[in-house]
Every structure is written in structure tokens, then in C-alpha cells.
C-alpha atoms as a PDB file:
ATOM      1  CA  UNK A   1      -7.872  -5.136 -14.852  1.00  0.00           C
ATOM      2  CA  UNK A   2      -5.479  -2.680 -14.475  1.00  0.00           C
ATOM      3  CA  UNK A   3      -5.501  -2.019 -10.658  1.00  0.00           C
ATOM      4  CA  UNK A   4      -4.942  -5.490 -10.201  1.00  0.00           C
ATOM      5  CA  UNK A   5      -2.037  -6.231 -12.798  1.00  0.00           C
ATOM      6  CA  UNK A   6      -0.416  -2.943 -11.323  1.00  0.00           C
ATOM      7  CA  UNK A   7      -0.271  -4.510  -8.320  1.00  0.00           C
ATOM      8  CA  UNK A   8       1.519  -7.618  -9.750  1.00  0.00           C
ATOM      9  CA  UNK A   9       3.838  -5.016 -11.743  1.00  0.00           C
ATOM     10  CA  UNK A  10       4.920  -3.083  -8.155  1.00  0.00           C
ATOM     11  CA  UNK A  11       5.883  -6.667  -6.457  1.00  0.00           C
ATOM     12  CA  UNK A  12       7.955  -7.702  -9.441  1.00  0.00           C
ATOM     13  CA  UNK A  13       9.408  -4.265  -9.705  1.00  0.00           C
ATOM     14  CA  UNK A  14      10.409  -4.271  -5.950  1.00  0.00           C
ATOM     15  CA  UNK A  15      11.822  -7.780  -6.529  1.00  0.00           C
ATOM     16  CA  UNK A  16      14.093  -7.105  -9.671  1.00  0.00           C
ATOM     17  CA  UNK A  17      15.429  -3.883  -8.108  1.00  0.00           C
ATOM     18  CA  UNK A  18      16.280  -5.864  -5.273  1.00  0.00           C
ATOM     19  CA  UNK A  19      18.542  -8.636  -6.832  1.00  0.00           C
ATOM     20  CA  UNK A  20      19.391  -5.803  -9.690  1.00  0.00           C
ATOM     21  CA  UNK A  21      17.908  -7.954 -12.246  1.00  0.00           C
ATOM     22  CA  UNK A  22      18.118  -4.915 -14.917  1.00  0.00           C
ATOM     23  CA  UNK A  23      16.644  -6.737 -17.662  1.00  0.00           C
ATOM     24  CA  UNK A  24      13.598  -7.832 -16.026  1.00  0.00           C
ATOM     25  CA  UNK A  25      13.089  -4.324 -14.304  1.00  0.00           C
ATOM     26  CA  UNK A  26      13.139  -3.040 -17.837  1.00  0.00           C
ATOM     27  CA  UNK A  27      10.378  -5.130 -18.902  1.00  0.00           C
ATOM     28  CA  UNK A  28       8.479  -4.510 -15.434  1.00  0.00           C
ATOM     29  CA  UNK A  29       8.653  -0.810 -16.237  1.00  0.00           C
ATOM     30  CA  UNK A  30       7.323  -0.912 -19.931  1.00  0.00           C
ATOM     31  CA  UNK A  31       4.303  -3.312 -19.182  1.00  0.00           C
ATOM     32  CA  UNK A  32       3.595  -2.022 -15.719  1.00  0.00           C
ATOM     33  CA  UNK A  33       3.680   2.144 -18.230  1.00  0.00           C
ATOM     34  CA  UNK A  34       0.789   0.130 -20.304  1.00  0.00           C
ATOM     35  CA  UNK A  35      -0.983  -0.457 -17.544  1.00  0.00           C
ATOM     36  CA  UNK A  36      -0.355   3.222 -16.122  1.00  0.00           C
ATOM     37  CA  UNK A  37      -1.309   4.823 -19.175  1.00  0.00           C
ATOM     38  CA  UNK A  38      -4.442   2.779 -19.608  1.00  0.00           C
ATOM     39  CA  UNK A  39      -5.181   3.989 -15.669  1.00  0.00           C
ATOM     40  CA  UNK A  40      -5.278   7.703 -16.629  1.00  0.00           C
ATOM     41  CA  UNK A  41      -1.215   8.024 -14.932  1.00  0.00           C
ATOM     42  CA  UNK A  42       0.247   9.190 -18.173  1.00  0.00           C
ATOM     43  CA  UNK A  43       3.035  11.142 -16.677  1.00  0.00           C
ATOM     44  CA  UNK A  44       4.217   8.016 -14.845  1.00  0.00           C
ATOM     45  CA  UNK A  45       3.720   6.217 -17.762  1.00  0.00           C
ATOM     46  CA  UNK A  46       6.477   8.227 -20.386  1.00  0.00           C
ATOM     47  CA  UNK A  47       8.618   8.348 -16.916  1.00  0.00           C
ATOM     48  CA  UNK A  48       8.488   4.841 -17.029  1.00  0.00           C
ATOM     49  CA  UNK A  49       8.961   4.316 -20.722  1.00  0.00           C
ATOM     50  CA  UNK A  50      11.647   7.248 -21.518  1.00  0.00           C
ATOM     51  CA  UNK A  51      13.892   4.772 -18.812  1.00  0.00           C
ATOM     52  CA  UNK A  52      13.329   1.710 -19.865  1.00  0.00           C
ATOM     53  CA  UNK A  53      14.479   3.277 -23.102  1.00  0.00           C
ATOM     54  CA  UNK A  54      17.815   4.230 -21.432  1.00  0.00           C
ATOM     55  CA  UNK A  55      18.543   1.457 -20.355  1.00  0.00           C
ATOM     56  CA  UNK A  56      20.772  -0.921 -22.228  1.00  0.00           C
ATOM     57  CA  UNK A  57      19.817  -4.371 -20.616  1.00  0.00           C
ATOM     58  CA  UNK A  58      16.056  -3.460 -22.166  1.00  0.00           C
ATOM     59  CA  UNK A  59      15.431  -5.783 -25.032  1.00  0.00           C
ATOM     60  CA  UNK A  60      14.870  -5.331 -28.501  1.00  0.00           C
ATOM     61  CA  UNK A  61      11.199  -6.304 -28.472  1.00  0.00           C
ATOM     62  CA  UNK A  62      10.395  -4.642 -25.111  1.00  0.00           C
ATOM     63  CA  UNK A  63      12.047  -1.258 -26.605  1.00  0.00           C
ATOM     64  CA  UNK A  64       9.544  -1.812 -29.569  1.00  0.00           C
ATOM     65  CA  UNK A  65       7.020  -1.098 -27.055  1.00  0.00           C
ATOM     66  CA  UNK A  66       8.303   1.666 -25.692  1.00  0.00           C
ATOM     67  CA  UNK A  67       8.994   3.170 -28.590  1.00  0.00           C
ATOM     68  CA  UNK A  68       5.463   2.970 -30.018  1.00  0.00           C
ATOM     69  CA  UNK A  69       3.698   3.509 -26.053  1.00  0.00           C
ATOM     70  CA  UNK A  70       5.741   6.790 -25.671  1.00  0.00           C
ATOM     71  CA  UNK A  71       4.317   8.273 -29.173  1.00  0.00           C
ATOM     72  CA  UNK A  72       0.853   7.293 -28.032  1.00  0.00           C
ATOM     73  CA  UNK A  73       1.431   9.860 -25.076  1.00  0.00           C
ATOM     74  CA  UNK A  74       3.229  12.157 -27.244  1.00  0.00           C
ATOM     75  CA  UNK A  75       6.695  11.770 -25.484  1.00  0.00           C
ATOM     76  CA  UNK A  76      10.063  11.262 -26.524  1.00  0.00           C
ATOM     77  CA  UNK A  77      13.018   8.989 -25.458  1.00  0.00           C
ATOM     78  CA  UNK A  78      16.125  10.044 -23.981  1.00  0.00           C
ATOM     79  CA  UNK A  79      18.762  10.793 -26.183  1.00  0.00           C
ATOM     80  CA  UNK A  80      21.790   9.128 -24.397  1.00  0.00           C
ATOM     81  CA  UNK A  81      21.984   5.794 -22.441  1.00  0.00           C
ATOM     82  CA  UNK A  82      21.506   6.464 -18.981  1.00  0.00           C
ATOM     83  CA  UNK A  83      21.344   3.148 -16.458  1.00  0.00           C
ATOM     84  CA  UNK A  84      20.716   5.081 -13.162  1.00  0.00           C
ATOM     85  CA  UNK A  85      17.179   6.389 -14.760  1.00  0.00           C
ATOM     86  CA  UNK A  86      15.864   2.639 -14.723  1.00  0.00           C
ATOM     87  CA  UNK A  87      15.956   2.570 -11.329  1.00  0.00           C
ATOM     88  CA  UNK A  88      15.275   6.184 -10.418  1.00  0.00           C
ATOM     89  CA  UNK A  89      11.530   5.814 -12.166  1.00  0.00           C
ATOM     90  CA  UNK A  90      10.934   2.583 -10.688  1.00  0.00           C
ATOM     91  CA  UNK A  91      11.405   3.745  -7.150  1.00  0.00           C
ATOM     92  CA  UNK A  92       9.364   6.895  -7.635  1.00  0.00           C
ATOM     93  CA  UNK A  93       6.557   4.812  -8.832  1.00  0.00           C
ATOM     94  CA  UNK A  94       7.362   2.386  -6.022  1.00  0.00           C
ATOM     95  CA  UNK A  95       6.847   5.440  -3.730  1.00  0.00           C
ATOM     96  CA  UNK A  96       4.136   7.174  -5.249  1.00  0.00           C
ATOM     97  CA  UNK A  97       2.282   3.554  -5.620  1.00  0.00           C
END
């Protein structure tokens, strides 16, 4: 269920941010936005997604499902790289958790 795995997703999150493990917070952020969106958080969700986007450790198949999870909720990437936004959505979905 979703509660549960979101759980799971907030541990690992608070891990990679950690020991800045940048590529594995990226993937964190765009399965723990599934499990948002499917939870009714949209907002967190995109904030979650339009990040990992950012980011240039995310990988190529983890950025396909951004891509296509963001235009579900009708949102749209960043335009520019941005690395500090990775981190910046995790912890406000750390906090708001």
C-alpha cells in the first residue's frame, strides 16, 4: 500500500541525503512522487518530480518516469539543471511527512 511504501521511501530518502548519494535520492524522489500522487498529495508529487528532473545524477530510465508522472498531474519540468532543488523537495517532504 501506499502508506506503507511511503514510509520505506522517507527512510531511504533521509539516508541518501545523508551520505549525498544524489543518484539514489533521485530515484527515492520519483518512486516515493508515485506513491504521493496515488495518495491524493499531488502537489508534493510534481515537487518531487519537477527535481528529480533537475537533477543531473537522475537516470535516464528514472527521468522516463518523471517525465510521463508529471504530465499525468499536468505539470511541467524545470527548464534548467538545478542540483540544490533535489534536495530542497526532499527535505520539505521529509518535514511535512
Amino acid at each position: 500500500d501506499s502508506a506503507r511504501a511511503l514510509g520505506f521511501y522517507r527512510r531511504g530518502a533521509a539516508l541518501a541525503l545523508e551520505v549525498n548519494a544524489d543518484d539514489q535520492a533521485a530515484r527515492i524522489a520519483v518512486n516515493a512522487a508515485r506513491a504521493l500522487q496515488r495518495s491524493g498529495r499531488p502537489g508534493s508529487a510534481a515537487d518531487l518530480l519537477r527535481a528529480a528532473l533537475a537533477h543531473p545524477a537522475t537516470e535516464e530510465a528514472e527521468r522516463e518516469k518523471a517525465r510521463t508522472w508529471l504530465a499525468e498531474l499536468g505539470g511541467t519540468p524545470a527548464q534548467v539543471e538545478d542540483e540544490a532543488l533535489l534536495e530542497a523537495a526532499l527535505r520539505r517532504w521529509l518535514e511535512e511527512s
